[in-house]
N, C-alpha and C. Protein backbone atom coordinates (compact mmCIF):
# COMPACT_ATOMS: atom_id res chain seq x y z
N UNK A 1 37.94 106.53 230.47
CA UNK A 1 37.25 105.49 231.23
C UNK A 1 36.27 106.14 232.20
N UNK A 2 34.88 105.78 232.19
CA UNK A 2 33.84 106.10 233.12
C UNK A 2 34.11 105.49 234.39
N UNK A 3 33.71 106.40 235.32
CA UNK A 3 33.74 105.73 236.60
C UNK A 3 32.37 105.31 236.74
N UNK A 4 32.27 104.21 238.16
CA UNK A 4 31.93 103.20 238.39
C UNK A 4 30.59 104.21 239.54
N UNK A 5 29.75 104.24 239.61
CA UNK A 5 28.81 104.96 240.59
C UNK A 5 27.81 104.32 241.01
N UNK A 6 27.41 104.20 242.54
CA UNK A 6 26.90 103.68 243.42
C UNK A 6 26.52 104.45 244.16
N UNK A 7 25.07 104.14 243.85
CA UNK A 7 23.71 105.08 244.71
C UNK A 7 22.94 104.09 245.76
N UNK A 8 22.40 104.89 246.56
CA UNK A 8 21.09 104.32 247.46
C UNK A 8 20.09 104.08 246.41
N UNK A 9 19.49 102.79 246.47
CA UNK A 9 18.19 103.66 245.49
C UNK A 9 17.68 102.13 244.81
N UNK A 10 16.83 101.93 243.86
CA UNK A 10 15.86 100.62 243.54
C UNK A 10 16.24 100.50 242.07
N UNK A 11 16.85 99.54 241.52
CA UNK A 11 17.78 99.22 240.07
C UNK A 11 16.95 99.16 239.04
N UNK A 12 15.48 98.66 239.67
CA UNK A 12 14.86 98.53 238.75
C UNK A 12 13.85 100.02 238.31
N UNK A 13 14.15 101.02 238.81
CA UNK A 13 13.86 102.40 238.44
C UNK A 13 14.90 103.42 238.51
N UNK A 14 15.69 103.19 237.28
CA UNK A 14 16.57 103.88 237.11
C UNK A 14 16.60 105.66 236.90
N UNK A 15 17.68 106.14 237.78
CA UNK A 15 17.06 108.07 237.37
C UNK A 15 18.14 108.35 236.38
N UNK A 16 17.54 108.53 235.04
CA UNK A 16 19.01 108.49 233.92
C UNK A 16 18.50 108.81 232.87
N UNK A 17 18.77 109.78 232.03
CA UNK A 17 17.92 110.16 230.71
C UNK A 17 19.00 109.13 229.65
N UNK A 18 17.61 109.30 228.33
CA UNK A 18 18.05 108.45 227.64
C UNK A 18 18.10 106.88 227.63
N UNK A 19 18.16 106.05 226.39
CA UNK A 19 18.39 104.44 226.38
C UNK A 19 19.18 104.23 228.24
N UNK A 20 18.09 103.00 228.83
CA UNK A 20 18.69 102.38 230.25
C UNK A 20 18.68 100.88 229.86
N UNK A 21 19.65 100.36 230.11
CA UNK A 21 19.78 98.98 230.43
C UNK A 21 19.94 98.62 231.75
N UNK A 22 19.03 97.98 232.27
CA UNK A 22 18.76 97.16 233.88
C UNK A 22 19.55 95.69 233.79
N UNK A 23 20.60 95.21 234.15
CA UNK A 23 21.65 94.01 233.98
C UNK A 23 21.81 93.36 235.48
N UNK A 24 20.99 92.02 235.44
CA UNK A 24 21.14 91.10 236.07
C UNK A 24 21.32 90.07 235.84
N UNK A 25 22.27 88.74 236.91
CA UNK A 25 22.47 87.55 236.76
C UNK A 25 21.51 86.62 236.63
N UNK A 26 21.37 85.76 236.03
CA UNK A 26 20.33 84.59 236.08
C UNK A 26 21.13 83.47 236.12
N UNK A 27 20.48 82.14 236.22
CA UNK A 27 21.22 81.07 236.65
C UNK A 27 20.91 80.46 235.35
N UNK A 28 21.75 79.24 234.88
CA UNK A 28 21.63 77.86 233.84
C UNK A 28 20.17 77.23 234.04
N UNK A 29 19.91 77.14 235.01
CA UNK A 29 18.58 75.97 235.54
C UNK A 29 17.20 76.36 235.04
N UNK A 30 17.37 77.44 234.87
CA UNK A 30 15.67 77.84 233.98
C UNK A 30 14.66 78.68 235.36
N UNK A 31 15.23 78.20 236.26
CA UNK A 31 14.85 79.14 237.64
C UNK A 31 14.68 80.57 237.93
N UNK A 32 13.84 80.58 238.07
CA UNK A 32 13.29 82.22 238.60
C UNK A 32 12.68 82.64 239.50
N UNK A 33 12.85 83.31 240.52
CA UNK A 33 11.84 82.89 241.64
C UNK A 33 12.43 83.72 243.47
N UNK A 34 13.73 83.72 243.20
CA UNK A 34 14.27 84.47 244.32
C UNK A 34 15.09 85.66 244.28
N UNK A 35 15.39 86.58 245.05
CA UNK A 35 16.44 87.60 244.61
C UNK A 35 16.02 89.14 243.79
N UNK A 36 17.11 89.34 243.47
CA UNK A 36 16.14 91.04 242.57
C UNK A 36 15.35 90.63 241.46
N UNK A 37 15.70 89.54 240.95
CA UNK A 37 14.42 88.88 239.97
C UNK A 37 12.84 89.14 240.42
N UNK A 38 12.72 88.92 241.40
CA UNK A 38 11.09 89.12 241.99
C UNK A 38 10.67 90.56 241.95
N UNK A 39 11.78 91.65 242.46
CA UNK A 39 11.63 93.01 242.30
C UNK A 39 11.22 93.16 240.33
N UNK A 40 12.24 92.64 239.72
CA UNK A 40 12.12 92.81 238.48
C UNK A 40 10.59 92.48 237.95
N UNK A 41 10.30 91.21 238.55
CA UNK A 41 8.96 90.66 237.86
C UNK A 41 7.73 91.22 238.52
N UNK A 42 7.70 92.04 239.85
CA UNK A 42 6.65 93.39 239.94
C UNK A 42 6.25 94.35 239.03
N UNK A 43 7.65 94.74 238.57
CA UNK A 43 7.79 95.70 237.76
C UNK A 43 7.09 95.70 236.15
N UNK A 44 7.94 94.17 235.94
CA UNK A 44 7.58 93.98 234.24
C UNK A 44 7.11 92.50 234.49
N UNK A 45 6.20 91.98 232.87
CA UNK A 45 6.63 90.64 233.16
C UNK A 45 6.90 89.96 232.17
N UNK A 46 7.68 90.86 231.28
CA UNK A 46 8.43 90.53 230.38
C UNK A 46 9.43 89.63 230.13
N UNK A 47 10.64 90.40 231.05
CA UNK A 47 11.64 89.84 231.21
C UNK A 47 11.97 88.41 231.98
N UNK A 48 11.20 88.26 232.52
CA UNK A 48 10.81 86.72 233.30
C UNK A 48 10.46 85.77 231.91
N UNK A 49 9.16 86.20 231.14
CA UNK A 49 8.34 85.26 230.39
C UNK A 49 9.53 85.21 229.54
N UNK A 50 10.46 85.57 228.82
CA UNK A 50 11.29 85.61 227.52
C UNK A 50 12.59 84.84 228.29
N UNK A 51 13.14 84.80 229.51
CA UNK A 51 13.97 84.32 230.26
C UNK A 51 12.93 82.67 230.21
N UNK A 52 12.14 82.66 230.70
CA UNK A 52 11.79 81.21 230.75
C UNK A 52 11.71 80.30 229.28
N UNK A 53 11.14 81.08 228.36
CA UNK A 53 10.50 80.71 226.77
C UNK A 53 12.25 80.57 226.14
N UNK A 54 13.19 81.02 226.54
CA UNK A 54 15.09 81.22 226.02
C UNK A 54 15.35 79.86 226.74
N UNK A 55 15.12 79.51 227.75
CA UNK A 55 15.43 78.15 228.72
C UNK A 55 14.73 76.79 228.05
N UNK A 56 13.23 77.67 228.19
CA UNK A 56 13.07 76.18 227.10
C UNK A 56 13.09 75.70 225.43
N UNK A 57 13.60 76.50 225.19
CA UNK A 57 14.38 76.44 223.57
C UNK A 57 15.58 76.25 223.45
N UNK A 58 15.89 76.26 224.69
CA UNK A 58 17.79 75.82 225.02
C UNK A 58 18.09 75.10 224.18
N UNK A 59 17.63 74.21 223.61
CA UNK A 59 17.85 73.03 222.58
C UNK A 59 18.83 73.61 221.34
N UNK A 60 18.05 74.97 220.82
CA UNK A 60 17.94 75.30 219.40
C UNK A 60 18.23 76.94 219.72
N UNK A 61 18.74 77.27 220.84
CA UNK A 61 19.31 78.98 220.78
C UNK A 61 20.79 78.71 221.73
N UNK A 62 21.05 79.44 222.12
CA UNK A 62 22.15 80.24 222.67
C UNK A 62 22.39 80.11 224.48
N UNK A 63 20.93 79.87 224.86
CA UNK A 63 20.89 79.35 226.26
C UNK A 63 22.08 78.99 226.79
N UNK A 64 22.79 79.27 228.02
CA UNK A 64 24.04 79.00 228.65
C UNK A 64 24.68 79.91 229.45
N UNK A 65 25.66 79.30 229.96
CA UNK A 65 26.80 80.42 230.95
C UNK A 65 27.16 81.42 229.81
N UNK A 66 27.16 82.62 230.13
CA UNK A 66 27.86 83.68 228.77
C UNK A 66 26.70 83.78 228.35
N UNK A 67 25.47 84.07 228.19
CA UNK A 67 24.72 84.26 226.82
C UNK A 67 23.95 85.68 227.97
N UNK A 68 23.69 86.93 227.17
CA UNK A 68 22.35 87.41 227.33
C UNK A 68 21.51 87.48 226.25
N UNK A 69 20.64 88.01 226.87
CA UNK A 69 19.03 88.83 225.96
C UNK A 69 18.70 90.04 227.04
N UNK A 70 18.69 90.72 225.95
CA UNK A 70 17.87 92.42 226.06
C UNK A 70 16.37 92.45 225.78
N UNK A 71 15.92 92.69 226.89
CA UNK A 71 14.13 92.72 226.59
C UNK A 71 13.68 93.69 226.62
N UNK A 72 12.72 94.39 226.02
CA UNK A 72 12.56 95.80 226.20
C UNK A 72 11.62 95.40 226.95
N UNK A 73 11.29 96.62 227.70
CA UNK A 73 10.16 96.90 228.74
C UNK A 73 9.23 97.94 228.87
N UNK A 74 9.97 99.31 228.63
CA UNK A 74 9.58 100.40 228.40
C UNK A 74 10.12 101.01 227.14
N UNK A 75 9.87 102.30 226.20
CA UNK A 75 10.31 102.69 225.54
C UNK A 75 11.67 103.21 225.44
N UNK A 76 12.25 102.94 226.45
CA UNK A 76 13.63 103.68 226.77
C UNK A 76 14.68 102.81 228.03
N UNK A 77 14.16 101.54 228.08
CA UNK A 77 14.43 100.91 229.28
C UNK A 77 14.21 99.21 228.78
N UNK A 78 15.43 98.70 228.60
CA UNK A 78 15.81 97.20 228.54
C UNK A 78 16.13 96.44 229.68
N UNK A 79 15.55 95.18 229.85
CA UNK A 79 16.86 94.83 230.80
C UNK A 79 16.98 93.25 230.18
N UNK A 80 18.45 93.22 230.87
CA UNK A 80 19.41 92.10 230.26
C UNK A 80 19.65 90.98 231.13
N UNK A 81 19.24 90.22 231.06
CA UNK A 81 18.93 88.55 231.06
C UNK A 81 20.70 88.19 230.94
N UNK A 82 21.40 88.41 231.70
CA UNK A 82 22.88 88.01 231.67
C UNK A 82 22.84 86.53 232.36
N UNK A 83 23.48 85.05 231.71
CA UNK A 83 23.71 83.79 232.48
C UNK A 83 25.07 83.97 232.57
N UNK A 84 25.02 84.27 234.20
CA UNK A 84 26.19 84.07 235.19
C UNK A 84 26.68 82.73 236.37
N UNK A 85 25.51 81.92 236.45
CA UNK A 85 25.26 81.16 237.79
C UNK A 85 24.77 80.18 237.26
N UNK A 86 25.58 78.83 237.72
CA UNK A 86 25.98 77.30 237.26
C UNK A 86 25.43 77.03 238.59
N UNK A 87 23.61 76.93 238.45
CA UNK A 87 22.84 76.18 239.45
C UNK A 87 22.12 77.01 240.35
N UNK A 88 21.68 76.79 241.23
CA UNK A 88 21.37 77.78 242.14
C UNK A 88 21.85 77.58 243.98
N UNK A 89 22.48 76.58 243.99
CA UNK A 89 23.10 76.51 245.51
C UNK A 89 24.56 76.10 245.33
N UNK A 90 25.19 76.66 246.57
CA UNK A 90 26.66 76.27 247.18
C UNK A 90 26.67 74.80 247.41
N UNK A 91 27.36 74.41 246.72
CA UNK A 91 27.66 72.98 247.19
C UNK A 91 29.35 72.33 247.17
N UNK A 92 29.36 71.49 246.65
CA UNK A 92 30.89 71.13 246.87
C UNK A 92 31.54 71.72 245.56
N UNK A 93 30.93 72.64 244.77
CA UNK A 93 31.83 72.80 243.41
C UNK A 93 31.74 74.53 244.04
N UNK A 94 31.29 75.21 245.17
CA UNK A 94 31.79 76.82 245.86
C UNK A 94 30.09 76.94 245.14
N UNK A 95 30.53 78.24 245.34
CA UNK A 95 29.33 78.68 244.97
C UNK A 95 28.82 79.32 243.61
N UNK A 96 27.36 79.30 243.56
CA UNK A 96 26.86 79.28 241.73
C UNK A 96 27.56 80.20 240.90
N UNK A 97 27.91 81.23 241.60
CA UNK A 97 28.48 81.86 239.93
C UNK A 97 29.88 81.77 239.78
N UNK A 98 29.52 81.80 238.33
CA UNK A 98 30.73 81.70 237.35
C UNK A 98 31.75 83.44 237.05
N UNK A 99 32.43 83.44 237.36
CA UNK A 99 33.11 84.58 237.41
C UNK A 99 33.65 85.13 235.48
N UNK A 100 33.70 84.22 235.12
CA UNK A 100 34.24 84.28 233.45
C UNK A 100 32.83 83.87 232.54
N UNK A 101 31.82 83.23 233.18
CA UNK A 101 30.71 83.71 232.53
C UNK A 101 30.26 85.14 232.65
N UNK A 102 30.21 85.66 233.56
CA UNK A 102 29.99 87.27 234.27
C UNK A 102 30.56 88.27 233.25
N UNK A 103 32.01 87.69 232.99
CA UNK A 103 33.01 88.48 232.22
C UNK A 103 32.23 88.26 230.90
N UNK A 104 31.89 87.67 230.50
CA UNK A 104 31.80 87.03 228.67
C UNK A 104 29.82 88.13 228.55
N UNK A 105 29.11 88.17 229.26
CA UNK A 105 27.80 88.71 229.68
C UNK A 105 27.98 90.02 229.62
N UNK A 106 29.28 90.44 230.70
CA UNK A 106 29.62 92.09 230.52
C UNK A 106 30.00 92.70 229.08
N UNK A 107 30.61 91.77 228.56
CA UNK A 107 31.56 92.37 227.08
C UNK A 107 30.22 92.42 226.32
N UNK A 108 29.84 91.45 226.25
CA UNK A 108 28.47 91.74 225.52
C UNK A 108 27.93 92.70 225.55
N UNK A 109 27.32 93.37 226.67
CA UNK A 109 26.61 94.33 227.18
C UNK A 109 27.21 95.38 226.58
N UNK A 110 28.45 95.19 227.31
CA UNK A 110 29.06 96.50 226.87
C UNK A 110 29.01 96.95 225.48
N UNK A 111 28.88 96.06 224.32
CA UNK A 111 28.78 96.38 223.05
C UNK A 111 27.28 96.47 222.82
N UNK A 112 26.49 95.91 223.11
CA UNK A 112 24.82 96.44 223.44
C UNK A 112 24.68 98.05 223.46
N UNK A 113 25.19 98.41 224.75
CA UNK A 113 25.00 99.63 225.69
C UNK A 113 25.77 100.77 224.39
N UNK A 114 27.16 100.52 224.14
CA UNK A 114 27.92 101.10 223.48
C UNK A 114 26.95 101.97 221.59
N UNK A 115 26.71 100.78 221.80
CA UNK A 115 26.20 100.56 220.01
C UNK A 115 24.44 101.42 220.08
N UNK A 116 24.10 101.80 221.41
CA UNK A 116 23.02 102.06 221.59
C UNK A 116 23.10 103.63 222.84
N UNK A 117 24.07 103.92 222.85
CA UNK A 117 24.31 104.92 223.66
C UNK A 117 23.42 104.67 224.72
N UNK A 118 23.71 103.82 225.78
CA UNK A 118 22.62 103.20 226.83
C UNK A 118 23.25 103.51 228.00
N UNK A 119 22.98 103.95 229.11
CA UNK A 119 23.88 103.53 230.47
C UNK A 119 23.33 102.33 230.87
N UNK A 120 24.18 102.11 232.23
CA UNK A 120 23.41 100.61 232.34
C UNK A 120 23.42 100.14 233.84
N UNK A 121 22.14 100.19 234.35
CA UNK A 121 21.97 100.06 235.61
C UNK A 121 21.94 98.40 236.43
N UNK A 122 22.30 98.67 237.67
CA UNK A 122 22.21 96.91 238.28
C UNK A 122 22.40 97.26 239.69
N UNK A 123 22.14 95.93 240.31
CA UNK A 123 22.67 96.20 241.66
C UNK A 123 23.70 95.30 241.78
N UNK A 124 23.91 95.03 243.31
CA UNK A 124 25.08 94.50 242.97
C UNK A 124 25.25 92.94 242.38
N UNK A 125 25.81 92.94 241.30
CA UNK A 125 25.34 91.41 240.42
C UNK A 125 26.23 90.38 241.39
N UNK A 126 25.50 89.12 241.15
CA UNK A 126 26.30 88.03 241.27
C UNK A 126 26.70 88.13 242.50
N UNK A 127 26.42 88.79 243.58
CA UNK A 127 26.68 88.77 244.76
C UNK A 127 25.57 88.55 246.04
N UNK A 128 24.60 88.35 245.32
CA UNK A 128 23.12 87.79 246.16
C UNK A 128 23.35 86.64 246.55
N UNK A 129 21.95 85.87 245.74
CA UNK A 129 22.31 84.05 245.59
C UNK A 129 23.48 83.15 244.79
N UNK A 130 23.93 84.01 244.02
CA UNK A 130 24.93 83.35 243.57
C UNK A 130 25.87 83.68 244.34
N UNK A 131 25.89 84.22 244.81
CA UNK A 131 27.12 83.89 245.92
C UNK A 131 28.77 84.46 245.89
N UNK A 132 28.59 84.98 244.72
CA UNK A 132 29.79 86.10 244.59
C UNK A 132 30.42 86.78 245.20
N UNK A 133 31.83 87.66 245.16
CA UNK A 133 31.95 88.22 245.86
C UNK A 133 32.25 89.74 244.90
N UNK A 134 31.54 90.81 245.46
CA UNK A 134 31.81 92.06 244.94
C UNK A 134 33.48 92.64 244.40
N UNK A 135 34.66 92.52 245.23
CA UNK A 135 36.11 92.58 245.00
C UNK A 135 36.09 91.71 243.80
N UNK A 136 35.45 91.02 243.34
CA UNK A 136 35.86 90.46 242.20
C UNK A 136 34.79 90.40 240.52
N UNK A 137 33.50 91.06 240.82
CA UNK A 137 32.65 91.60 240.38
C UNK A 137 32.99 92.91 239.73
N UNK A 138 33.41 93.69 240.83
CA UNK A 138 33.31 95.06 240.58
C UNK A 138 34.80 95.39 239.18
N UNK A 139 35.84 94.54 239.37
CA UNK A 139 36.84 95.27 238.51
C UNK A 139 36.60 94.27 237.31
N UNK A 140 35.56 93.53 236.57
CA UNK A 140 35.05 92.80 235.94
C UNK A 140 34.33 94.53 235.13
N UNK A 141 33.46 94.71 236.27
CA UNK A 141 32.28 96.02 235.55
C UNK A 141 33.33 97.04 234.48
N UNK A 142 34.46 97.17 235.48
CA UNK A 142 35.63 98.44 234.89
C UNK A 142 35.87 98.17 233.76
N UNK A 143 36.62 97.20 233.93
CA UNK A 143 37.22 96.39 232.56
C UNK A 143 36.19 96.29 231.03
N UNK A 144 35.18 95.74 231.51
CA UNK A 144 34.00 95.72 230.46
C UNK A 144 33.30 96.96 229.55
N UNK A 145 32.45 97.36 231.22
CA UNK A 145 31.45 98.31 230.87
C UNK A 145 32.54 99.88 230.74
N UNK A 146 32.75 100.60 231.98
CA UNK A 146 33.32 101.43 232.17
C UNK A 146 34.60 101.80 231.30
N UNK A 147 35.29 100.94 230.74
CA UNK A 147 36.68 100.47 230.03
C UNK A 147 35.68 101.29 228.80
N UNK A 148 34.52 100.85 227.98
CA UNK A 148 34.17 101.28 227.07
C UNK A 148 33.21 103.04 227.16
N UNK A 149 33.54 103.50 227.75
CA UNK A 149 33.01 104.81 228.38
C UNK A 149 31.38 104.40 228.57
N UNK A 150 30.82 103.36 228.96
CA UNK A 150 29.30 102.86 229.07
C UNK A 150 29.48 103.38 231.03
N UNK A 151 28.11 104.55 230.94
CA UNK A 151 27.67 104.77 232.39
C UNK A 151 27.38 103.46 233.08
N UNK A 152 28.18 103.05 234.27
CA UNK A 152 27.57 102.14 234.99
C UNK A 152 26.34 102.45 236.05
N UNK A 153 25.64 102.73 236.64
CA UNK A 153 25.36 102.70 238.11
C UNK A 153 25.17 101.60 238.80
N UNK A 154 25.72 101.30 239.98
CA UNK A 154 25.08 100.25 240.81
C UNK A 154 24.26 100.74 242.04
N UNK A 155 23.31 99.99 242.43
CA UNK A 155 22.08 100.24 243.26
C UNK A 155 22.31 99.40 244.89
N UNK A 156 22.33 99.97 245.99
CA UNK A 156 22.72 99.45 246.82
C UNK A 156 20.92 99.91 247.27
N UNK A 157 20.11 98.59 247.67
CA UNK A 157 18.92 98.83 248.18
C UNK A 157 18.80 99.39 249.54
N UNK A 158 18.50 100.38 249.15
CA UNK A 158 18.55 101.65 250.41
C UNK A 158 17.03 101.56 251.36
């Protein structure tokens, strides 16, 4: 089992040779617009346009809690469109994310990452706007990613 590693440093420029996967939460609502998403959509604007064009085909794909997409960006650098977050505010049902969508997003990944000898970078998920809490995030990552010897890093914006 890989351990779990946490750097200072910007998620969306990962220092890591070889296949990188960049893995963040997105919400059900088709919303994009706040959070490390905006860092992301400086960067690329990939992963935004294929996140919105997946929302509105919801009809006729996979769209939902549990589903990603891997977008490439660079030749050596994906990132993953994970739906974790049922809405985008706290209201009387706690707050947006889904903790067993998170789980169902990771396993995925993890067979992504696995099948592609990828590590796989993030910050800390599901604990921004969705409202998460890390103690319950983090042994989600173990179980998933790390459980399958897949490099994690997480990015604490330094």
């Amino acid at each position: 089992m890989r351990e779990l590693t946490v750097v200072s440093g910007d998620a969306t420029n990962p220092a890591a040779k070889g296949p990188k996967i960049i893995a963040h939460v997105c919400n059900d609502l088709g919303g994009w617009g706040k959070g490390f998403v905006l860092a992301l959509s400086r960067r690329w604007p990939e992963p935004e346009r294929d996140y919105r064009r997946w929302h509105r085909a919801r009809a006729q794909n996979d769209f939902g809690l549990g589903a990603v997409r891997l977008v490439r960006v660079r030749g050596d650098i994906q990132v993953a469109n994970m739906i974790g977050q049922h809405g985008m505010r706290t209201g009387s049902a706690g707050p947006p994310i889904r903790y067993d969508a998170v789980q169902r997003c990771l396993t995925a990944l993890a067979e992504h990452a696995a099948q592609q000898q990828a590590s796989v970078h993030m910050p800390r998920i599901g604990c921004g706007l969705a409202g998460g809490k890390w103690e319950r995030i983090e042994p989600l990552i173990l179980e998933t990613l790390c459980a399958r010897d897949v490099a994690v890093t997480v990015y604490d914006h330094g």
